[in-house]
C-alpha atoms as a PDB file:
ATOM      1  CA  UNK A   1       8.771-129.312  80.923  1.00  0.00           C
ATOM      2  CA  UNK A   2       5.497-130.036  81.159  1.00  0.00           C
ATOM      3  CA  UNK A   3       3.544-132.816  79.820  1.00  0.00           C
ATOM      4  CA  UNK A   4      -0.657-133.152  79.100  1.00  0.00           C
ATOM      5  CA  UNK A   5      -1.955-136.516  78.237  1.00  0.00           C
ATOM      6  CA  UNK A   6      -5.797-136.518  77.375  1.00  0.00           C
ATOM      7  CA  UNK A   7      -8.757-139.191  77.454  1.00  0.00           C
ATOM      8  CA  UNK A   8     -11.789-139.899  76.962  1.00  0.00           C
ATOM      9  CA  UNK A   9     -12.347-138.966  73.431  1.00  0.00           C
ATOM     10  CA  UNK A  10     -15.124-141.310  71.572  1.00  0.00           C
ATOM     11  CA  UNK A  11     -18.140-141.406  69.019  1.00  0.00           C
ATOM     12  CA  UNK A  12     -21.147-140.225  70.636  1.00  0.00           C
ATOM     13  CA  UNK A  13     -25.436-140.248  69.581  1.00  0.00           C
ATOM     14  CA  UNK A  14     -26.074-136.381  69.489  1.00  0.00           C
ATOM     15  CA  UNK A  15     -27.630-135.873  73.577  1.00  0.00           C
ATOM     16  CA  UNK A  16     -24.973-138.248  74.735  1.00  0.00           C
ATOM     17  CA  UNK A  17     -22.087-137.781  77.230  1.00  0.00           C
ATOM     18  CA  UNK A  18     -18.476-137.674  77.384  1.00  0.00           C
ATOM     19  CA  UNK A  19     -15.798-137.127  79.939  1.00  0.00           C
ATOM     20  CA  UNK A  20     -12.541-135.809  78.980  1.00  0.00           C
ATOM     21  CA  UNK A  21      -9.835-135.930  81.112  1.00  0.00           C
ATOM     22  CA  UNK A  22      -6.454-134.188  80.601  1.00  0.00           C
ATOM     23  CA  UNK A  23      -2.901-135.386  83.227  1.00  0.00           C
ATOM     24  CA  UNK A  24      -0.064-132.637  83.779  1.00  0.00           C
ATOM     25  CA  UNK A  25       2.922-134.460  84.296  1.00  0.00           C
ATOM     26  CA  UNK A  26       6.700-133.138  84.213  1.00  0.00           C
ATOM     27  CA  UNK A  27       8.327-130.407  86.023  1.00  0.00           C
ATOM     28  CA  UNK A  28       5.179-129.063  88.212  1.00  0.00           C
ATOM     29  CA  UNK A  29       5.744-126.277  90.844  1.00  0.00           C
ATOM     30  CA  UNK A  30       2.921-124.957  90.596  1.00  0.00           C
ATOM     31  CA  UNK A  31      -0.519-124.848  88.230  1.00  0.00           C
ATOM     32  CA  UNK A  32      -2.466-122.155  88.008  1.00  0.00           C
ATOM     33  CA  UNK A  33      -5.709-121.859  85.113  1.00  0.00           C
ATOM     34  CA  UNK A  34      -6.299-124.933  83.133  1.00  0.00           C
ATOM     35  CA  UNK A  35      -8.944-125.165  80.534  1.00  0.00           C
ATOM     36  CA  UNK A  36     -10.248-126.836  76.824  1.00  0.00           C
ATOM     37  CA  UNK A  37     -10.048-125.702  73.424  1.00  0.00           C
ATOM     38  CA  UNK A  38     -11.501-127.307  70.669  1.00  0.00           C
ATOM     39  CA  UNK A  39     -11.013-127.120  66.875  1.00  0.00           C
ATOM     40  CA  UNK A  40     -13.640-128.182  64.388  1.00  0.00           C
ATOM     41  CA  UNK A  41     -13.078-128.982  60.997  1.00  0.00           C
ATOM     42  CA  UNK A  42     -11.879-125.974  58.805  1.00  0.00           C
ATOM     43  CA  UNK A  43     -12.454-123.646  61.683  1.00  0.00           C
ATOM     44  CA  UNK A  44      -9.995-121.515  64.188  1.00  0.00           C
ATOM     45  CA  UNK A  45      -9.656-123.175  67.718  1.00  0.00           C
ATOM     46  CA  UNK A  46     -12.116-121.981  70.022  1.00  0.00           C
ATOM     47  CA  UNK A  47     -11.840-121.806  73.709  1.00  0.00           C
ATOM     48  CA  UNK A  48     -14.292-123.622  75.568  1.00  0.00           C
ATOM     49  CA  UNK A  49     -14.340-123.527  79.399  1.00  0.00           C
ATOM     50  CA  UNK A  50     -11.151-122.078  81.795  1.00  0.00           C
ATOM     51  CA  UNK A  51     -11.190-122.859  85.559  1.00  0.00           C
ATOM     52  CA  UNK A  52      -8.905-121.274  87.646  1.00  0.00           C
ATOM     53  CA  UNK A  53      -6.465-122.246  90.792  1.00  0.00           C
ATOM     54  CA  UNK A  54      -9.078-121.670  93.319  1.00  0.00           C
ATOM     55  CA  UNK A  55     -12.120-123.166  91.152  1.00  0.00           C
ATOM     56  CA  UNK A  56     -13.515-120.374  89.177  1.00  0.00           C
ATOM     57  CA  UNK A  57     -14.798-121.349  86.008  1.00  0.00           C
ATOM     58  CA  UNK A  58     -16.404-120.016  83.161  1.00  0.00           C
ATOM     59  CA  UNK A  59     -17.760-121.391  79.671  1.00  0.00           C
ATOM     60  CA  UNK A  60     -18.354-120.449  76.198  1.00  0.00           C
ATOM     61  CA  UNK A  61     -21.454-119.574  75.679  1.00  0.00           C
ATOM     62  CA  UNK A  62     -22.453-122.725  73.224  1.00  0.00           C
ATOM     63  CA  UNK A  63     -21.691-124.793  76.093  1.00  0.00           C
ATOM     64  CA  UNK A  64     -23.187-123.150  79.135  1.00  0.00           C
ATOM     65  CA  UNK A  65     -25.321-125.632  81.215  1.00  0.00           C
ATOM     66  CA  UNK A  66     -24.302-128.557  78.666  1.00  0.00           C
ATOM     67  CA  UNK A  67     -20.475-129.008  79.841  1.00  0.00           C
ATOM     68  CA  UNK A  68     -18.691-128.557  83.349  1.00  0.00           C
ATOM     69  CA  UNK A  69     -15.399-128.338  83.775  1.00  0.00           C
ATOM     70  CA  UNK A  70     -13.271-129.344  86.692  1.00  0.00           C
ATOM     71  CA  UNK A  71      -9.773-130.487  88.422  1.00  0.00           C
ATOM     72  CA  UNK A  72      -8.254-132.488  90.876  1.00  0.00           C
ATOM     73  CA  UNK A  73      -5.269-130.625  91.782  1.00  0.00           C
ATOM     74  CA  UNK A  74      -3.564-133.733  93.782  1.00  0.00           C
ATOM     75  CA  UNK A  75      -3.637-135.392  90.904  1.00  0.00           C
ATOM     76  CA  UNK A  76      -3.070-132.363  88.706  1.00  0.00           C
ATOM     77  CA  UNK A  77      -5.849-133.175  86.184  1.00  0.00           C
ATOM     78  CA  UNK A  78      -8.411-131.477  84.947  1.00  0.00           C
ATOM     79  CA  UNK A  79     -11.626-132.888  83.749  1.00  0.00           C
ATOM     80  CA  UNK A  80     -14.330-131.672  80.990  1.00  0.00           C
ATOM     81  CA  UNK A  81     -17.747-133.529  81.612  1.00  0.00           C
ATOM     82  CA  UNK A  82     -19.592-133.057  78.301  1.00  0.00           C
ATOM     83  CA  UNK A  83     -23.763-133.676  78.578  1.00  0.00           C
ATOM     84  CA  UNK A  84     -26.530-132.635  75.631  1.00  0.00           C
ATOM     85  CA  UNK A  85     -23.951-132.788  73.023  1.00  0.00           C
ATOM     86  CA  UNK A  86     -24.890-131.906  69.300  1.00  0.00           C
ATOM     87  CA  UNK A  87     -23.143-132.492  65.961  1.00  0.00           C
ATOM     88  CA  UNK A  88     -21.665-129.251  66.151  1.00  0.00           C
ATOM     89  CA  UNK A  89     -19.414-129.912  69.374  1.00  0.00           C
ATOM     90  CA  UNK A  90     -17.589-132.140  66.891  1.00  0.00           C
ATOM     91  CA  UNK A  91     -13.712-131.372  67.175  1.00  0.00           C
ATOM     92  CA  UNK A  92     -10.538-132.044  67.925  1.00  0.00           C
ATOM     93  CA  UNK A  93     -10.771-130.763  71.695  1.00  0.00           C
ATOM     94  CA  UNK A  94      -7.089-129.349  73.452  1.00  0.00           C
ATOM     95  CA  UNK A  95      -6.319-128.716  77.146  1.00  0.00           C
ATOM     96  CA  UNK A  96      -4.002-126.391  78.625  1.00  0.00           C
ATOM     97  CA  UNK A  97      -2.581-125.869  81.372  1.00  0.00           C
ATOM     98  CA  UNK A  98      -0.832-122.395  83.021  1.00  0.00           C
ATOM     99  CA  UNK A  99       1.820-122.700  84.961  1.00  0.00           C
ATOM    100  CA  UNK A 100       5.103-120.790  86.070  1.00  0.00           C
ATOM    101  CA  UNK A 101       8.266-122.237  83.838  1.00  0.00           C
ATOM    102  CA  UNK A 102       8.139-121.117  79.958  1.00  0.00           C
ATOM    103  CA  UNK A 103       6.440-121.545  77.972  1.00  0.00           C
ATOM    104  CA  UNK A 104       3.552-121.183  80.648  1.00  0.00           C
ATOM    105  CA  UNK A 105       1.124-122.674  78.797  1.00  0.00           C
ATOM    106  CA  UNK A 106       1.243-126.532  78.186  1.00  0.00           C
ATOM    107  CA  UNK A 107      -1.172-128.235  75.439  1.00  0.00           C
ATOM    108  CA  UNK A 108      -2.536-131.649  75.249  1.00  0.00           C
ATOM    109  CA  UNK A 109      -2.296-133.605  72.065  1.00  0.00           C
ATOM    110  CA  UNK A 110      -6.016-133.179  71.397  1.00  0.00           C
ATOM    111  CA  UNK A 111      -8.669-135.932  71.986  1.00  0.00           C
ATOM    112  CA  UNK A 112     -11.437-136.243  68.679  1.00  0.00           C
ATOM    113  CA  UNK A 113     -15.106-135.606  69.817  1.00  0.00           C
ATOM    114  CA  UNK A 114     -17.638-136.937  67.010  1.00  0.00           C
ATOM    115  CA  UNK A 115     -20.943-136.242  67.930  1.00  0.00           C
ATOM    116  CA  UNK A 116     -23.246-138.213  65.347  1.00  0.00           C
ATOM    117  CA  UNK A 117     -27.267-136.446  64.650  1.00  0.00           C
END
């Protein structure tokens, strides 16, 4: 299995930052995409930003030039740097991670984003 422990959730002034970081941990032969999700309240879970094995990324378009996603891949982690943020990036915000063994796609536990106006 494959275990996804996230950080760096907080309360934030609407144009403030935040840096979320998500760990893989657990029986790792390989990682391939990894990415965010959020969920707001009474709303689906979006997708947010992907970045592939060999650094690829791409963003929803709400978030283009505001957050940039990236990983470490020695230390299997993949990061979210959130800058410019508004009210309405409040959520509950998920990472995943794709990987070989089923179910081959891992989730985080979620990390809660509160952007205040």
């Amino acid at each position: 299995q494959v275990q996804l422990v996230e950080s760096g959730g907080g309360l934030v002034q609407s144009g403030g930052s935040l840096r979320l970081s998500c760990a893989a941990s657990g029986s790792i032969l390989s990682i391939n995409a990894m990415g965010w999700y959020r969920q707001a309240p009474g709303k689906q879970r979006e997708w947010v930003a992907g970045i592939t094995s060999g650094g690829s990324t791409n963003y929803e378009d709400s978030v283009k030039g505001r957050f940039t996603i990236s990983r470490d891949n020695a230390k299997n982690t993949v990061y979210l740097q959130m800058s410019s943020l508004k009210p309405e990036d409040t959520a509950v915000y998920y990472c995943y991670v794709d990987h070989p063994l089923w179910p081959f796609r891992s989730w985080g536990q979620g990390t809660q984003v509160t952007v205040s106006s």
